[in-house]
PDB file of N, CA and C in Angstrom:
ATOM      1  N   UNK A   1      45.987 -20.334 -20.101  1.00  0.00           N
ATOM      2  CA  UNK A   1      45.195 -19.708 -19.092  1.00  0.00           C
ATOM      3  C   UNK A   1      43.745 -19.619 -19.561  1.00  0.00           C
ATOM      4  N   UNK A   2      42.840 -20.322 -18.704  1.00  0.00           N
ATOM      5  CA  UNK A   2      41.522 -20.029 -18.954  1.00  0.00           C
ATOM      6  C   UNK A   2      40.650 -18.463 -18.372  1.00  0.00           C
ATOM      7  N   UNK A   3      39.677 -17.983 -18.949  1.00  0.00           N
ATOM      8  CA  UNK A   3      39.406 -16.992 -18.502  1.00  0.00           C
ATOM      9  C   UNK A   3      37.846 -17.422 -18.142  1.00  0.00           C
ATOM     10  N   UNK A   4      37.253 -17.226 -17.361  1.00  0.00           N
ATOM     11  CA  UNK A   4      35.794 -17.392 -16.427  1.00  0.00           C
ATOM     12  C   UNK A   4      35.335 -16.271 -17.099  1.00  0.00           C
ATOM     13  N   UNK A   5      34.291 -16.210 -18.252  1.00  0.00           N
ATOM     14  CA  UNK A   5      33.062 -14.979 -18.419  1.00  0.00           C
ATOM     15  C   UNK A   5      31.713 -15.038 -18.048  1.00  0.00           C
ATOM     16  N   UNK A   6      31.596 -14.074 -18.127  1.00  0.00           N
ATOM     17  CA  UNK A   6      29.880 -14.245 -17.800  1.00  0.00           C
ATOM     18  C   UNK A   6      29.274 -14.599 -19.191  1.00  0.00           C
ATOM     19  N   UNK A   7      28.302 -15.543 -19.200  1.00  0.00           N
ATOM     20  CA  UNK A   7      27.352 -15.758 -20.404  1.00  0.00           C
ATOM     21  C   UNK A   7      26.282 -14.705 -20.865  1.00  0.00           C
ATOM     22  N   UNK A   8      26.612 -14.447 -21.834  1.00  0.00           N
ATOM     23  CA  UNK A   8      25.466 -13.478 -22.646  1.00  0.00           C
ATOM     24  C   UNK A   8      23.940 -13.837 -22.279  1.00  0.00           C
ATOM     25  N   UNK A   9      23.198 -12.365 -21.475  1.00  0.00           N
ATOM     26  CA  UNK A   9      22.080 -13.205 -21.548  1.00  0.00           C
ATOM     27  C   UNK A   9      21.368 -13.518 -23.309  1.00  0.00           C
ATOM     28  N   UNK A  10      20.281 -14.250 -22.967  1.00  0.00           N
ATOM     29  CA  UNK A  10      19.637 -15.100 -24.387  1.00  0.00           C
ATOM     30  C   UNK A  10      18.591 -13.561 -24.865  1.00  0.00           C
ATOM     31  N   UNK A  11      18.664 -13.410 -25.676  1.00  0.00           N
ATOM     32  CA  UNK A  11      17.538 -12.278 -26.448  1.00  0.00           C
ATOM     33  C   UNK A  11      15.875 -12.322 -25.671  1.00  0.00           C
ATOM     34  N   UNK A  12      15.631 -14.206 -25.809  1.00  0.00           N
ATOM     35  CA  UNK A  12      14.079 -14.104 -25.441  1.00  0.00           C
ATOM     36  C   UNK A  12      14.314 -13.223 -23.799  1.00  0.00           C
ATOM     37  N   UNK A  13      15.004 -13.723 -23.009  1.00  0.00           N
ATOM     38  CA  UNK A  13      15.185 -13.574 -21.435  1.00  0.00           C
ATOM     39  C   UNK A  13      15.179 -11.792 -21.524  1.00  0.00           C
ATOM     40  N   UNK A  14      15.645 -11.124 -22.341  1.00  0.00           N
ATOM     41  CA  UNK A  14      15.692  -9.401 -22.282  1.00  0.00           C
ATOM     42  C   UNK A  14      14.027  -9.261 -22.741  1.00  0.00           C
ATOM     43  N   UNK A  15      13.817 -10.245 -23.361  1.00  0.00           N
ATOM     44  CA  UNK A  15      12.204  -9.382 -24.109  1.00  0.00           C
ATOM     45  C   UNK A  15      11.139  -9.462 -23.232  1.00  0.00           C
ATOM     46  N   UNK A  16      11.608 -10.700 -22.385  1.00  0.00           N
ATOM     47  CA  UNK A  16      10.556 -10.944 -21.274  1.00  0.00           C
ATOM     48  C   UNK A  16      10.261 -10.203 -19.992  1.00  0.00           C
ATOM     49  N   UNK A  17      11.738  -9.685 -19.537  1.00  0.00           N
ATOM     50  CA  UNK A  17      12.204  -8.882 -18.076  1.00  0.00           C
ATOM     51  C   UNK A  17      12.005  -7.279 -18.568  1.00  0.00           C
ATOM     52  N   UNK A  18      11.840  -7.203 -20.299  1.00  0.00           N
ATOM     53  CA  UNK A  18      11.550  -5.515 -20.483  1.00  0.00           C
ATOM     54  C   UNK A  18       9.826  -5.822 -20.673  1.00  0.00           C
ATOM     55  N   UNK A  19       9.342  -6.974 -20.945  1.00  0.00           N
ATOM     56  CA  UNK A  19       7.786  -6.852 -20.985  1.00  0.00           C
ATOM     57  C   UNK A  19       7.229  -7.049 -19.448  1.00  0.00           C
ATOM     58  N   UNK A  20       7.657  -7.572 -18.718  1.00  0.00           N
ATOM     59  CA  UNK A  20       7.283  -7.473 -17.348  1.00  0.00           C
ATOM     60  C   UNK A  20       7.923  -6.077 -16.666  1.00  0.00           C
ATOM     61  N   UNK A  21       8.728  -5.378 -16.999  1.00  0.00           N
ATOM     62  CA  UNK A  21       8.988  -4.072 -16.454  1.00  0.00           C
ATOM     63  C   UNK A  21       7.476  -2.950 -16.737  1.00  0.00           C
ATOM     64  N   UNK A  22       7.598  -3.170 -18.279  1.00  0.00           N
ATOM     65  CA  UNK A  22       6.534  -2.315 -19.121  1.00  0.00           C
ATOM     66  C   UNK A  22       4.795  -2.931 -18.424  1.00  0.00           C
ATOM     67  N   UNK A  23       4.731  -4.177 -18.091  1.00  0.00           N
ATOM     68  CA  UNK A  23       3.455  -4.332 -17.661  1.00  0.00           C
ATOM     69  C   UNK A  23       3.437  -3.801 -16.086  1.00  0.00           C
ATOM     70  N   UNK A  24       4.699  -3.592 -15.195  1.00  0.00           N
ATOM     71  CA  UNK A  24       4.346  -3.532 -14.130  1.00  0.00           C
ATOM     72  C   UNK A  24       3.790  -1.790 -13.936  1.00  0.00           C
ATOM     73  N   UNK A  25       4.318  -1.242 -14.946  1.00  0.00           N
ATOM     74  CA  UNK A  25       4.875   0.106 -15.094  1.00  0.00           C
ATOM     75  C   UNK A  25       3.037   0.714 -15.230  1.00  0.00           C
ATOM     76  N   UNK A  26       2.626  -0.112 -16.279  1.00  0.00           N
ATOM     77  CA  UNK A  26       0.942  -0.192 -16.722  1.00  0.00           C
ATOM     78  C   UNK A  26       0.418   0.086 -15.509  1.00  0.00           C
ATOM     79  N   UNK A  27       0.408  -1.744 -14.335  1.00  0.00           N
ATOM     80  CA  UNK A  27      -0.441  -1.606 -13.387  1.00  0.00           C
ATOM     81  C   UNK A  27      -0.448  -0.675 -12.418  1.00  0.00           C
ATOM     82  N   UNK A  28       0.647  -0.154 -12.087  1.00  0.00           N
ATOM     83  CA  UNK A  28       0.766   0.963 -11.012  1.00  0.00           C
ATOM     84  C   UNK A  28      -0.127   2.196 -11.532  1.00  0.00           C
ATOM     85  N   UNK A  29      -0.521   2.454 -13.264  1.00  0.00           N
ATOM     86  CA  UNK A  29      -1.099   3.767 -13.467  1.00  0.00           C
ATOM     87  C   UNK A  29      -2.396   3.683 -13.480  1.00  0.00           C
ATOM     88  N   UNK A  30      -3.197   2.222 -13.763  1.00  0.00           N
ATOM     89  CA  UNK A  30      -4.724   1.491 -13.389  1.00  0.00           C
ATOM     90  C   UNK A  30      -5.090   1.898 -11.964  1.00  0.00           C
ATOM     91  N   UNK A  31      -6.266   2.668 -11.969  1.00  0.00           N
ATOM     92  CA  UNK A  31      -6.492   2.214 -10.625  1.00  0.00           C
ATOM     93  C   UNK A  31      -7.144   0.678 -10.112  1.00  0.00           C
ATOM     94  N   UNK A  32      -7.214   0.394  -8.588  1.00  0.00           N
ATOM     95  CA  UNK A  32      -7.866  -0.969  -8.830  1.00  0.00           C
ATOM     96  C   UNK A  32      -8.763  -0.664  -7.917  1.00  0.00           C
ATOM     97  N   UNK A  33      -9.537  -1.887  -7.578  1.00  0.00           N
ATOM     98  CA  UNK A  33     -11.169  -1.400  -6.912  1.00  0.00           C
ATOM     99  C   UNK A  33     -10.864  -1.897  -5.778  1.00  0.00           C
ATOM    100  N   UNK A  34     -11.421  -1.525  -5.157  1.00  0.00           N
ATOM    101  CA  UNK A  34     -11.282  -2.165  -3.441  1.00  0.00           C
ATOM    102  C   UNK A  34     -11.132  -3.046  -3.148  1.00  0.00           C
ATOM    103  N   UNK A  35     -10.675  -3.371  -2.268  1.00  0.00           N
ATOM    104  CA  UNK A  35     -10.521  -4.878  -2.386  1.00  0.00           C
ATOM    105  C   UNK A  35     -11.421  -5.483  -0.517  1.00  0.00           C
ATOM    106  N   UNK A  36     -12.216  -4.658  -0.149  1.00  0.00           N
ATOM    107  CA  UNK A  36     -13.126  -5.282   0.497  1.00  0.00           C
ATOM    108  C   UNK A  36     -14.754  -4.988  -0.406  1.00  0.00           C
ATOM    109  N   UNK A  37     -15.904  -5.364   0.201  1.00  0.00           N
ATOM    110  CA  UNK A  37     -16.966  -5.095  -0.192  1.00  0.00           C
ATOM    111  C   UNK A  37     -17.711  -4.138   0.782  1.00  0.00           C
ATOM    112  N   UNK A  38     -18.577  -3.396   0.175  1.00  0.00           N
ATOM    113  CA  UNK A  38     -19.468  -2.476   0.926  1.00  0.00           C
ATOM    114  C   UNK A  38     -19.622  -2.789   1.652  1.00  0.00           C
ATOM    115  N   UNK A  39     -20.060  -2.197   2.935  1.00  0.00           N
ATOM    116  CA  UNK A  39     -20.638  -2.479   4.451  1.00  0.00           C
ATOM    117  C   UNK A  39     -21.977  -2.804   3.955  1.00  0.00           C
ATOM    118  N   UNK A  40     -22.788  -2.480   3.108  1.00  0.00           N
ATOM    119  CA  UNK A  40     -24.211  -2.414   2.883  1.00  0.00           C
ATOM    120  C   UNK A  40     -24.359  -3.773   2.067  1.00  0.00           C
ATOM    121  N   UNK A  41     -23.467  -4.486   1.488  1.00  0.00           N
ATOM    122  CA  UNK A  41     -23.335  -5.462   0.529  1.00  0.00           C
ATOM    123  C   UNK A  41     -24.120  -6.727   1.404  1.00  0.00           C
ATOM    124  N   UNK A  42     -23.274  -7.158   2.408  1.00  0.00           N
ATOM    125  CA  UNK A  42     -23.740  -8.153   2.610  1.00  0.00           C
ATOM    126  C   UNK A  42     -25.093  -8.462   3.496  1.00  0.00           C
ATOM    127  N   UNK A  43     -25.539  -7.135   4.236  1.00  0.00           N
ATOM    128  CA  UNK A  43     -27.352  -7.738   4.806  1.00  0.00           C
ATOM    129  C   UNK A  43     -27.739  -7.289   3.957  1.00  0.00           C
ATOM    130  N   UNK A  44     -27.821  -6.481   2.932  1.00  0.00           N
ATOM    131  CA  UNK A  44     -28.661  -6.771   2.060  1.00  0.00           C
ATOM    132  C   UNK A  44     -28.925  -7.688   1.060  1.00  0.00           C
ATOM    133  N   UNK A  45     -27.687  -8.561   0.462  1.00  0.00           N
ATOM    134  CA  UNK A  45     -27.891 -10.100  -0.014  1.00  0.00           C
ATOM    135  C   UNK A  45     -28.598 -11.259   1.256  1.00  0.00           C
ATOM    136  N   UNK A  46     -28.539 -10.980   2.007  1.00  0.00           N
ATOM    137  CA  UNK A  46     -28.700 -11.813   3.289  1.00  0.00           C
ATOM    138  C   UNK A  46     -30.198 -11.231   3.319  1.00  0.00           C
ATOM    139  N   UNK A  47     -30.624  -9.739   3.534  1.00  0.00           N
ATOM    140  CA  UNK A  47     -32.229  -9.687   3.560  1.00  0.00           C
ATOM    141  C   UNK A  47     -32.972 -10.388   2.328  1.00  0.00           C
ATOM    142  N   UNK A  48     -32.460 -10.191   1.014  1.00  0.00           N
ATOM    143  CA  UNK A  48     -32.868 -10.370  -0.356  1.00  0.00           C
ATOM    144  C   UNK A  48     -33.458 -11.986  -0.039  1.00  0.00           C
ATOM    145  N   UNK A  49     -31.968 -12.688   0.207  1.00  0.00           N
ATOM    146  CA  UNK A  49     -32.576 -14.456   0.049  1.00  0.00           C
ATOM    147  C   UNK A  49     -33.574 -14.001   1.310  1.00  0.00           C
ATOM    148  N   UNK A  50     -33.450 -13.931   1.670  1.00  0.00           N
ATOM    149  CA  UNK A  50     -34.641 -14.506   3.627  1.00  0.00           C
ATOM    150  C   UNK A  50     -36.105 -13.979   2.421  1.00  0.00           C
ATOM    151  N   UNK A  51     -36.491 -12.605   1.865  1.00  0.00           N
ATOM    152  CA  UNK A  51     -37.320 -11.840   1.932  1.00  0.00           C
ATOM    153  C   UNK A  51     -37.656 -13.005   0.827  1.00  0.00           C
ATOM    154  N   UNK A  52     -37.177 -13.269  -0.215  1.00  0.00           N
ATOM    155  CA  UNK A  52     -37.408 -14.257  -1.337  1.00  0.00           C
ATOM    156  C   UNK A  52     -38.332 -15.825  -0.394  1.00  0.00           C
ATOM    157  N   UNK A  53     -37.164 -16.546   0.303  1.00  0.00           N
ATOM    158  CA  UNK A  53     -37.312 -17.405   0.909  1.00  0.00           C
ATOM    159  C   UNK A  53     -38.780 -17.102   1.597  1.00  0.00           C
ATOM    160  N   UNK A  54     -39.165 -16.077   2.476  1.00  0.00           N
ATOM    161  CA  UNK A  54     -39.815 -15.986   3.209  1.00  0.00           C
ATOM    162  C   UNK A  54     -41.598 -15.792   2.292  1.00  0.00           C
ATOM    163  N   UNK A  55     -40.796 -15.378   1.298  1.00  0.00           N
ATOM    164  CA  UNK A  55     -42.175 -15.696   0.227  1.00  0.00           C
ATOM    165  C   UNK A  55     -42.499 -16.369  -0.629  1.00  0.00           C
ATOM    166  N   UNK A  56     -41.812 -16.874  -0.545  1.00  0.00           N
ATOM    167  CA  UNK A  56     -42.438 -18.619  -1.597  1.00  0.00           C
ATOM    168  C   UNK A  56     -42.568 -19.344  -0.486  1.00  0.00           C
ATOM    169  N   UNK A  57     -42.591 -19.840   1.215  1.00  0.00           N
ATOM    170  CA  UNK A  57     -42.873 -20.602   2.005  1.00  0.00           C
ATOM    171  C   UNK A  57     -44.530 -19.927   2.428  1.00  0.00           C
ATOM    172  N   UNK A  58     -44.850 -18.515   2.362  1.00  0.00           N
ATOM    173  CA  UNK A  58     -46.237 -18.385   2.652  1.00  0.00           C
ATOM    174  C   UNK A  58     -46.895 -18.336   1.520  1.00  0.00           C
ATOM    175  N   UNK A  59     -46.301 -18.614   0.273  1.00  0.00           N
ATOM    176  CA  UNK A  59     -47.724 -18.791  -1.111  1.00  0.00           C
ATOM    177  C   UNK A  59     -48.140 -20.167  -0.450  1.00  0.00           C
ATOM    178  N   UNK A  60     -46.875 -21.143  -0.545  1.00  0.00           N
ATOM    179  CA  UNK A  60     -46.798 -22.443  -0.115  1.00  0.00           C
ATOM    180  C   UNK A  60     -48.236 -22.760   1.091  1.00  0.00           C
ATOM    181  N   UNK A  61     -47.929 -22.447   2.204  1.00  0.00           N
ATOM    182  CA  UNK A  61     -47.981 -22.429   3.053  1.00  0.00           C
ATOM    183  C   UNK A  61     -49.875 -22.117   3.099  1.00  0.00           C
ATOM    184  N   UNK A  62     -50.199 -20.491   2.576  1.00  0.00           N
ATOM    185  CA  UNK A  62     -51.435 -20.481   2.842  1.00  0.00           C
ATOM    186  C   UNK A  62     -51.981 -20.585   1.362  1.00  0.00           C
ATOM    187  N   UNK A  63     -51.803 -21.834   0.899  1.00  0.00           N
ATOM    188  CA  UNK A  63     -52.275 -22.507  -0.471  1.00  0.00           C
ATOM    189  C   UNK A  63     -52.493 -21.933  -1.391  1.00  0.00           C
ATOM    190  N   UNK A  64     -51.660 -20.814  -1.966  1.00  0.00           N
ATOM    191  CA  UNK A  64     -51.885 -19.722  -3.243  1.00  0.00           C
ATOM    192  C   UNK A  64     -52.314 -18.601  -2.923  1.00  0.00           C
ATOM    193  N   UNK A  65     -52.834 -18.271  -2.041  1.00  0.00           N
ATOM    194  CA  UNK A  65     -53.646 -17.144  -1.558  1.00  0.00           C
ATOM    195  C   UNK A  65     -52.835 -16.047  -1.827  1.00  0.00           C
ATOM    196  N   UNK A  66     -51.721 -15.689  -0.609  1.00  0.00           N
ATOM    197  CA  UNK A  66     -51.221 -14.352   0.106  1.00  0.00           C
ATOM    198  C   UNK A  66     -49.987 -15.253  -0.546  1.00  0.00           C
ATOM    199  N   UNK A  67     -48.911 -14.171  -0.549  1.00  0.00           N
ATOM    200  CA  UNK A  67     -48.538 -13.054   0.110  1.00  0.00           C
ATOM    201  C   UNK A  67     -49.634 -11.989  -0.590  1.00  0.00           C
ATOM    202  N   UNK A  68     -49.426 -11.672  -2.241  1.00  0.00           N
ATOM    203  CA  UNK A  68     -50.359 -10.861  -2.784  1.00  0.00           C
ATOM    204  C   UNK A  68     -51.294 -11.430  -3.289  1.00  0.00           C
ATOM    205  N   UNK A  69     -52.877 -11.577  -2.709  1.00  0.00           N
ATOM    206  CA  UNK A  69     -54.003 -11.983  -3.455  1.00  0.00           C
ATOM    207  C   UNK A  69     -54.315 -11.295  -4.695  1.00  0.00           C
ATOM    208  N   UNK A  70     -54.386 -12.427  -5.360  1.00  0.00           N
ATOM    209  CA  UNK A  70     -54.938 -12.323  -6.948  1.00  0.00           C
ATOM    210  C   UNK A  70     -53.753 -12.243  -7.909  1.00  0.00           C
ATOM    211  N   UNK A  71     -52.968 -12.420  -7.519  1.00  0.00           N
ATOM    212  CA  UNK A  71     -52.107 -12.319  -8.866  1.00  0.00           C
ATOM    213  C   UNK A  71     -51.485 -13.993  -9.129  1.00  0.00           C
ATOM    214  N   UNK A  72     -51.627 -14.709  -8.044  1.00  0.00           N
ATOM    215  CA  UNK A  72     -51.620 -16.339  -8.332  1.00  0.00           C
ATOM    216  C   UNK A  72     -50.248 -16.644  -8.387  1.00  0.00           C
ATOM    217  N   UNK A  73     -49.987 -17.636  -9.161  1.00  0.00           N
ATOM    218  CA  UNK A  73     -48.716 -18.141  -9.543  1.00  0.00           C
ATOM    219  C   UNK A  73     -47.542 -16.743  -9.910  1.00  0.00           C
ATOM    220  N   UNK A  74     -47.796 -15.371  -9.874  1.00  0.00           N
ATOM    221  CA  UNK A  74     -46.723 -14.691 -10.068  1.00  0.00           C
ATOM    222  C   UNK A  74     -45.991 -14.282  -8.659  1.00  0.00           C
ATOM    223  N   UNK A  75     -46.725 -14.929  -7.613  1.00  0.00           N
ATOM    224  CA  UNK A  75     -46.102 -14.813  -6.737  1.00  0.00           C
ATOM    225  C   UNK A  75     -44.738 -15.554  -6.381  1.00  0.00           C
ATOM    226  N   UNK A  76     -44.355 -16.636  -7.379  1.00  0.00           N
ATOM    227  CA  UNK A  76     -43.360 -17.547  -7.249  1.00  0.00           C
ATOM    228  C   UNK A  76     -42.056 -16.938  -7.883  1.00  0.00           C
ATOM    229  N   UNK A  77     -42.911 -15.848  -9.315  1.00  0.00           N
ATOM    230  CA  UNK A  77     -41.752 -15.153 -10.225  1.00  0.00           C
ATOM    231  C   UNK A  77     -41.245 -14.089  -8.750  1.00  0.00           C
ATOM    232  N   UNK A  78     -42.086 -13.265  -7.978  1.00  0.00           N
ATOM    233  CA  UNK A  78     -42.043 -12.501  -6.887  1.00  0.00           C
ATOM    234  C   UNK A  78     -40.461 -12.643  -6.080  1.00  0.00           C
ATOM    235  N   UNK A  79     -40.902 -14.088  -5.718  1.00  0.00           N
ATOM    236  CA  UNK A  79     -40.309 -14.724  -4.333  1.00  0.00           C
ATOM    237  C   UNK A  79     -38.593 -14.856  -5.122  1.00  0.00           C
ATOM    238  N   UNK A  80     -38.844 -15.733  -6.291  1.00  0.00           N
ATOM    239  CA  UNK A  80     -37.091 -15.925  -7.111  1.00  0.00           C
ATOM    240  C   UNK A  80     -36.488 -14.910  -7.686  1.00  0.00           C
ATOM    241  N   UNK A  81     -37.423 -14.072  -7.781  1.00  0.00           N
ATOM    242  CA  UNK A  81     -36.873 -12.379  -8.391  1.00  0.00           C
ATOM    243  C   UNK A  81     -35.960 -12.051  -6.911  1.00  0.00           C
ATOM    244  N   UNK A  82     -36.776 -12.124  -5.569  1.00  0.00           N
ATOM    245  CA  UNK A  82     -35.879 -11.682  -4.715  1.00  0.00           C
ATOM    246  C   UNK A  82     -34.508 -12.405  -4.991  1.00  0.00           C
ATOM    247  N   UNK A  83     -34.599 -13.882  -4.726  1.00  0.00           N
ATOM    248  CA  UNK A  83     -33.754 -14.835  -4.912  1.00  0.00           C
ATOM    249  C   UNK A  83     -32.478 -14.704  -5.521  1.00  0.00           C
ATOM    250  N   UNK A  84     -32.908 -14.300  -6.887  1.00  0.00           N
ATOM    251  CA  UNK A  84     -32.408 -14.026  -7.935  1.00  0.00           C
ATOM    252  C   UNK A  84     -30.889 -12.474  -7.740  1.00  0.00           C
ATOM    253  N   UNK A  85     -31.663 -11.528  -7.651  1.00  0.00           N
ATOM    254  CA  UNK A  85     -31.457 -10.443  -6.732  1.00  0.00           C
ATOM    255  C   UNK A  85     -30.271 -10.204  -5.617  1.00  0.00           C
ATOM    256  N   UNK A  86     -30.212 -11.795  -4.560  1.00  0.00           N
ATOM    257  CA  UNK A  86     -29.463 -12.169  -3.506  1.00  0.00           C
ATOM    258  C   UNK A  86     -28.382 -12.930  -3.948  1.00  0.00           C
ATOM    259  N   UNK A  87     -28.395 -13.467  -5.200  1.00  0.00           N
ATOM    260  CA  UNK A  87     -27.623 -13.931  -5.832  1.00  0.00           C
ATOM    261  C   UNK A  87     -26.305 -13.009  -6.783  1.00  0.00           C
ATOM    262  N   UNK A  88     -27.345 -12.159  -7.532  1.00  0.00           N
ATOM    263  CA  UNK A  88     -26.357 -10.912  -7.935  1.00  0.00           C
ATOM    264  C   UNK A  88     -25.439  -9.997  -7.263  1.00  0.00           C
ATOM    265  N   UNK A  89     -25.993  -9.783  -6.094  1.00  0.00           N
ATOM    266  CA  UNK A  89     -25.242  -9.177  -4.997  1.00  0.00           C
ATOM    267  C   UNK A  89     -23.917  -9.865  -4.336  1.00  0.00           C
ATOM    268  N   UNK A  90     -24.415 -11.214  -4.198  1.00  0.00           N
ATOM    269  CA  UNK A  90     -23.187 -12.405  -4.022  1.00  0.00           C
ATOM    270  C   UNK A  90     -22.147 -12.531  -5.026  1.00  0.00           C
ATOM    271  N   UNK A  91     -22.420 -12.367  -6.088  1.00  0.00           N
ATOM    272  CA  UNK A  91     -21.376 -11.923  -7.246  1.00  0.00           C
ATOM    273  C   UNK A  91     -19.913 -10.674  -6.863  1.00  0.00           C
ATOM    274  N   UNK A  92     -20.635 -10.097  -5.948  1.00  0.00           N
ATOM    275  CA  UNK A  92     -19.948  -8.788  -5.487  1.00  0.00           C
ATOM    276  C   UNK A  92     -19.601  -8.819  -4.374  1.00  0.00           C
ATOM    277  N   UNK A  93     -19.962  -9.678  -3.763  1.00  0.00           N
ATOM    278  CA  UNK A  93     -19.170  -9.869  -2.062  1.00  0.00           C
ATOM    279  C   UNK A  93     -17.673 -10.487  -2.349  1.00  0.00           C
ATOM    280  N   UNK A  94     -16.855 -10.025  -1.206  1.00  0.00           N
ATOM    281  CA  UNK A  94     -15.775 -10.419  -1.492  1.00  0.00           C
ATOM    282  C   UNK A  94     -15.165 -10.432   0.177  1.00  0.00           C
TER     283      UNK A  94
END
């Protein structure tokens, strides 16, 4: 007479199903962050590029002069600082 047993589970298979118990056990006590983005997040990345954009086309535009007279070529650091700025914020949209 043969007898049908169940197979022993394998050692690794217990270490794995008690380390995924113990990690799930973790995430439930983490809080986690929202999972939309601010209401305020996205026109203000959206004003940032335009306001950037919109000022490096009038240095351009009225040949170095304006937006701020006299400060010259820092008007370009000005314009990509916004740029720059609209970009960081995009990091955070979701």
């Amino acid at each position: 007479m043969v007898y049908l047993s169940r197979m022993p589970k394998s050692k690794l298979r217990k270490k794995v199903e008690q380390q995924r118990a113990h990690n799930q056990e973790v995430d439930v006590k983490t809080p986690h962050e929202p999972l939309e983005s601010p209401r305020w997040l996205a026109p203000t990345m959206v004003a940032a590029f335009l306001i950037g954009l919109f000022w490096i086309v009038v240095f351009y535009v009225t040949q170095t002069a304006y937006p701020v007279p006299g400060i010259g070529a820092w008007n370009m650091i000005i314009g990509f600082g916004f740029i720059g700025v609209g970009f960081s914020l995009a990091t955070r949209w979701r």
